[in-house]
Protein backbone atom coordinates (compact mmCIF):
# COMPACT_ATOMS: atom_id res chain seq x y z
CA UNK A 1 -12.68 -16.53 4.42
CA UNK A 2 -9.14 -15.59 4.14
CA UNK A 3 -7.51 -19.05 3.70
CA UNK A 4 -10.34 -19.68 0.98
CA UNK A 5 -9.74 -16.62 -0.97
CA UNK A 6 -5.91 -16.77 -1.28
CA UNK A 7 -6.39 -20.38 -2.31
CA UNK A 8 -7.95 -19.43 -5.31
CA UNK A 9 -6.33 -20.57 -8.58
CA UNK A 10 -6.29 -16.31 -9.78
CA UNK A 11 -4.95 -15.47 -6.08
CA UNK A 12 -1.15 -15.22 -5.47
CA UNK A 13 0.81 -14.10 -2.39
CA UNK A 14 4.11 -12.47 -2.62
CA UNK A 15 6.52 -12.97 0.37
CA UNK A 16 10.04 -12.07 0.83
CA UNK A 17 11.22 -11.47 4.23
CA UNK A 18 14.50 -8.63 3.92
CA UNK A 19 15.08 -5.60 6.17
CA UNK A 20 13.23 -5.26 9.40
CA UNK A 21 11.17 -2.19 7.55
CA UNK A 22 7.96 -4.03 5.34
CA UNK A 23 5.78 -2.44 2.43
CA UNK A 24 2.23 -4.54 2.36
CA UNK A 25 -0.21 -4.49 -0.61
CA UNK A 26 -3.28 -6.77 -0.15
CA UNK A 27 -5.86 -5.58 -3.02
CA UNK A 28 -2.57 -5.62 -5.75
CA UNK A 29 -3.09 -6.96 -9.02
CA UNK A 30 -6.77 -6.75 -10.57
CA UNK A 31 -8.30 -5.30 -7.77
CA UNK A 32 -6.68 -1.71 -6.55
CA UNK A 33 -4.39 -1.34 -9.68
CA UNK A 34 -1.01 -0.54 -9.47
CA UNK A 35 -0.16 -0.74 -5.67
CA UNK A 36 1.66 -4.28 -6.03
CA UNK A 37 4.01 -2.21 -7.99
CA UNK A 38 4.31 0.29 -6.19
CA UNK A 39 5.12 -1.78 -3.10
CA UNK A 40 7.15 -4.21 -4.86
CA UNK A 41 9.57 -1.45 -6.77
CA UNK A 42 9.73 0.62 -3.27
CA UNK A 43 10.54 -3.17 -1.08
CA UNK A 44 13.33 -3.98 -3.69
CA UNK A 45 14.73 -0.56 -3.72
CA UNK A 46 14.97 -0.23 0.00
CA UNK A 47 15.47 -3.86 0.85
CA UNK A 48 12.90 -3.82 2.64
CA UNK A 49 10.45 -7.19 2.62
CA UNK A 50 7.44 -7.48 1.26
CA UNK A 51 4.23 -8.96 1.87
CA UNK A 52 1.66 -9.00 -1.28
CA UNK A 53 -1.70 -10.44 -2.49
CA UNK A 54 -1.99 -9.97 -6.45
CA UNK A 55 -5.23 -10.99 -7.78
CA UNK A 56 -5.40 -12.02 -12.04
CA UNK A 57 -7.91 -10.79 -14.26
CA UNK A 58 -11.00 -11.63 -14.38
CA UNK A 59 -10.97 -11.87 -10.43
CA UNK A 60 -12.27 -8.73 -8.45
CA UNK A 61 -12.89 -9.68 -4.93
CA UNK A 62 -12.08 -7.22 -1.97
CA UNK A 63 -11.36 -8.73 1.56
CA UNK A 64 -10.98 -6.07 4.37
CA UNK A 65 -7.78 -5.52 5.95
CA UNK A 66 -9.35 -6.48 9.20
CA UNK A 67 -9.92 -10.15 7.50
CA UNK A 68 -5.80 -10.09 6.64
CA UNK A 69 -5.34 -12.61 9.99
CA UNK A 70 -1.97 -14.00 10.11
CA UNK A 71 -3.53 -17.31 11.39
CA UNK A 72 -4.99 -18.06 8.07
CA UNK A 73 -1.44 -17.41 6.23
CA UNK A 74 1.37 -18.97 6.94
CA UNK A 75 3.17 -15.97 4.45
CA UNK A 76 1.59 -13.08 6.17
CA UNK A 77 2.31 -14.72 10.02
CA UNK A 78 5.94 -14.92 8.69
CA UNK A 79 6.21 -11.61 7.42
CA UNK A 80 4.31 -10.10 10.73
CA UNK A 81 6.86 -12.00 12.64
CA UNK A 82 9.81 -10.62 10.49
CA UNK A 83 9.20 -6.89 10.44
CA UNK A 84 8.72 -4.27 13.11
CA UNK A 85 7.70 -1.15 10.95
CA UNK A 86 5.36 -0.96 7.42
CA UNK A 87 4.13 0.80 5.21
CA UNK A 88 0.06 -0.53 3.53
CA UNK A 89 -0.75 0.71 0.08
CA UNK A 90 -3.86 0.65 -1.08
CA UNK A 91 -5.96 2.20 -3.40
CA UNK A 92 -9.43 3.81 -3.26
CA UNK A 93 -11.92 5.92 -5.13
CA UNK A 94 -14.49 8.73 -4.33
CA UNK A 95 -15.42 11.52 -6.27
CA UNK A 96 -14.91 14.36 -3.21
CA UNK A 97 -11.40 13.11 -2.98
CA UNK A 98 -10.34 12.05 -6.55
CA UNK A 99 -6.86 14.27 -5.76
CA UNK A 100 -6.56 13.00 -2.22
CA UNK A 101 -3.20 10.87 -0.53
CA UNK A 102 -5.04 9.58 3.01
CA UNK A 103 -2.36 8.53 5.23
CA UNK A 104 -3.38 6.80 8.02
CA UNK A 105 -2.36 3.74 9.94
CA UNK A 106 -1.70 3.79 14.23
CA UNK A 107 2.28 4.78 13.84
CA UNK A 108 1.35 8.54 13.55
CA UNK A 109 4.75 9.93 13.74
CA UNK A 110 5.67 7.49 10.49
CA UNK A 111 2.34 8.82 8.94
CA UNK A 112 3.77 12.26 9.57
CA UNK A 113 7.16 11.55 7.71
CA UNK A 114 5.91 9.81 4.69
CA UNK A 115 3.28 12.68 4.40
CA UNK A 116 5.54 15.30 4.36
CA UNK A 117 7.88 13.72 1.71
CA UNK A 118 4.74 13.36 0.03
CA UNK A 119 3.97 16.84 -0.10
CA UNK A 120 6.93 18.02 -0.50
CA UNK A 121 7.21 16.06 -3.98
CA UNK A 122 3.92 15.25 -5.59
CA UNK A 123 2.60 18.02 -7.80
CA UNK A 124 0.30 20.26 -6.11
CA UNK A 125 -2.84 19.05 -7.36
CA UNK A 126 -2.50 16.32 -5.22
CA UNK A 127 -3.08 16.77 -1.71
CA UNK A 128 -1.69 14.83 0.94
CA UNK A 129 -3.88 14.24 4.01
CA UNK A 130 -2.72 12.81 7.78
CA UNK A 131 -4.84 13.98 9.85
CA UNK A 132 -7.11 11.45 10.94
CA UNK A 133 -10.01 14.07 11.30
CA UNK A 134 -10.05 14.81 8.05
CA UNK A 135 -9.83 11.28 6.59
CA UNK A 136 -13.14 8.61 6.14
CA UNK A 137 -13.35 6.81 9.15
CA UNK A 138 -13.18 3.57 7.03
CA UNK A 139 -9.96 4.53 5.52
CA UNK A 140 -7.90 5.36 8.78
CA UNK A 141 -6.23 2.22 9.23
CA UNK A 142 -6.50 2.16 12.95
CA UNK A 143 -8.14 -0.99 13.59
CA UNK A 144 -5.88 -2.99 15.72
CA UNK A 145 -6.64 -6.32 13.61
CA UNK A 146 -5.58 -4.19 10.18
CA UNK A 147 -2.35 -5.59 9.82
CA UNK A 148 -0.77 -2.64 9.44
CA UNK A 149 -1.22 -1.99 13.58
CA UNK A 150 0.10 -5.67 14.52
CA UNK A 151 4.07 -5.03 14.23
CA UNK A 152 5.87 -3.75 17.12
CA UNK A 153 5.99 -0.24 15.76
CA UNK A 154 2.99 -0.34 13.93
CA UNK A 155 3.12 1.72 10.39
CA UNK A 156 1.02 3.75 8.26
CA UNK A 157 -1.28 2.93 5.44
CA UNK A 158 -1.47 4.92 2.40
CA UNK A 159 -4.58 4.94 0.51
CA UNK A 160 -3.81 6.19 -3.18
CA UNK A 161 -6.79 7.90 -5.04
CA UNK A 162 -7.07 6.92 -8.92
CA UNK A 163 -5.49 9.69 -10.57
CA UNK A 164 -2.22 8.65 -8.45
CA UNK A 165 -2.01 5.18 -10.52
CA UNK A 166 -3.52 6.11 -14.04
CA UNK A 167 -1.80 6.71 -17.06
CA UNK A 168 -3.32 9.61 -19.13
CA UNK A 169 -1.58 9.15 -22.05
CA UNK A 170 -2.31 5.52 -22.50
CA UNK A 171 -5.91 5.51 -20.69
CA UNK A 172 -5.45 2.57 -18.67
CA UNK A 173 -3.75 2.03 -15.16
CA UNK A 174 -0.46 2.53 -14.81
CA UNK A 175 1.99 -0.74 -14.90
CA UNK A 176 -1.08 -2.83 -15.62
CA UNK A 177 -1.92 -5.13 -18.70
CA UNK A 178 1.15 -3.73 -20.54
CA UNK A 179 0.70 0.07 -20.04
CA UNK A 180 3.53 1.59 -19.25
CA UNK A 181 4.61 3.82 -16.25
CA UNK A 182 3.23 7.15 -15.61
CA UNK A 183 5.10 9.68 -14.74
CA UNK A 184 3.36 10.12 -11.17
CA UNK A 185 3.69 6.62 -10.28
CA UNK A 186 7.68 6.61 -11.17
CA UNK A 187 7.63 10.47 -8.70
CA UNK A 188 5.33 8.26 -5.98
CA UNK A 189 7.67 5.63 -5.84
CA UNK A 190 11.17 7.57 -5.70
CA UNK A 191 9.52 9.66 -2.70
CA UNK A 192 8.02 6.52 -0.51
CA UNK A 193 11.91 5.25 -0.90
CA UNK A 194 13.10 8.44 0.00
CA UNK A 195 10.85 8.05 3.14
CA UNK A 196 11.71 4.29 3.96
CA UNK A 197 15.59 5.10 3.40
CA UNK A 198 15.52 8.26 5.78
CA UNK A 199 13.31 7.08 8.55
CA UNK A 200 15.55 3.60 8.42
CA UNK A 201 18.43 5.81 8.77
């Protein structure tokens, strides 16, 4: 399934191997808008690598993290190989948690820093969740196939609700088809490099 999909003409993977620290994205592009971005600006900023999957309009098709298996890509086995910490983003949507950060993923202690730069920065609408009891159970990340579980460290995943990635002004998603950055997205990415730096430190 996986080798199929990320053959696909719209399908591109994004690979640089950096610092030992990694910042994944696997719905970017069409699919959970704005993450690719995210990840990309925080990777470059941090020097961390990257590992992305950025999917071109019209194409809309979700794989589950589980189905990420570094034996069907040769970029993600590389990158797997490369880092020992990471950070997921992804992006979700459900009307009882339309204000929600879920940060999950098995490295709990690293879930615990990047929540608490989270909430220490984002405006207090938003509300930034790590504990595990109160997140889905499908949105954990604790699935030891999720790639976000196979470094040595582990990492966490982030799962960013809509209003975290849309532009008001401009009613479209942020960073996507020409719309310019909103002014969350630019406070979401200065924090999640203010986590990477410190916990690197």
């Amino acid at each position: 399934m996986l080798r199929e999909f990320l053959n696909q003409p719209d399908v591109s993977e994004v690979c640089h191997l950096r610092g030992r620290f990694g910042i994944m994205a696997f719905h970017g592009g069409n699919l959970e808008r704005t993450t690719d971005v995210i990840a990309q600006e925080v990777a470059d900023r941090t020097d961390s690598s990257i590992y992305a999957v950025v999917q071109r309009s019209p194409l809309r098709q979700h794989i589950p993290s589980i189905k990420f298996d570094p034996a069907h890509s040769d970029a993600l086995a590389g990158f797997l190989g490369h880092v020992d910490t990471v950070i997921s983003l992804h992006g979700y949507g459900r009307e009882d948690r339309f204000w929600d950060v879920l940060v999950g993923g098995g490295n709990r202690q690293l879930a615990s820093h990047v929540a608490d730069h989270l909430r220490g920065g984002l405006p207090d609408r938003f509300g930034v969740v790590d504990d595990l009891a109160e997140i889905p159970a499908g949105l954990r990340g604790q699935h030891p196939d999720n790639p976000v579980n196979r470094p040595s460290n582990g990492g966490a995943q982030i799962e960013l609700p809509p209003t975290s990635r849309w532009n008001r002004e401009e009613s479209n998603w942020s960073d996507h088809d020409g719309t310019s950055r909103a002014p969350q997205v630019a406070l979401l990415i200065d924090l999640l490099v203010a986590a990477v730096v410190s916990w690197d430190a």
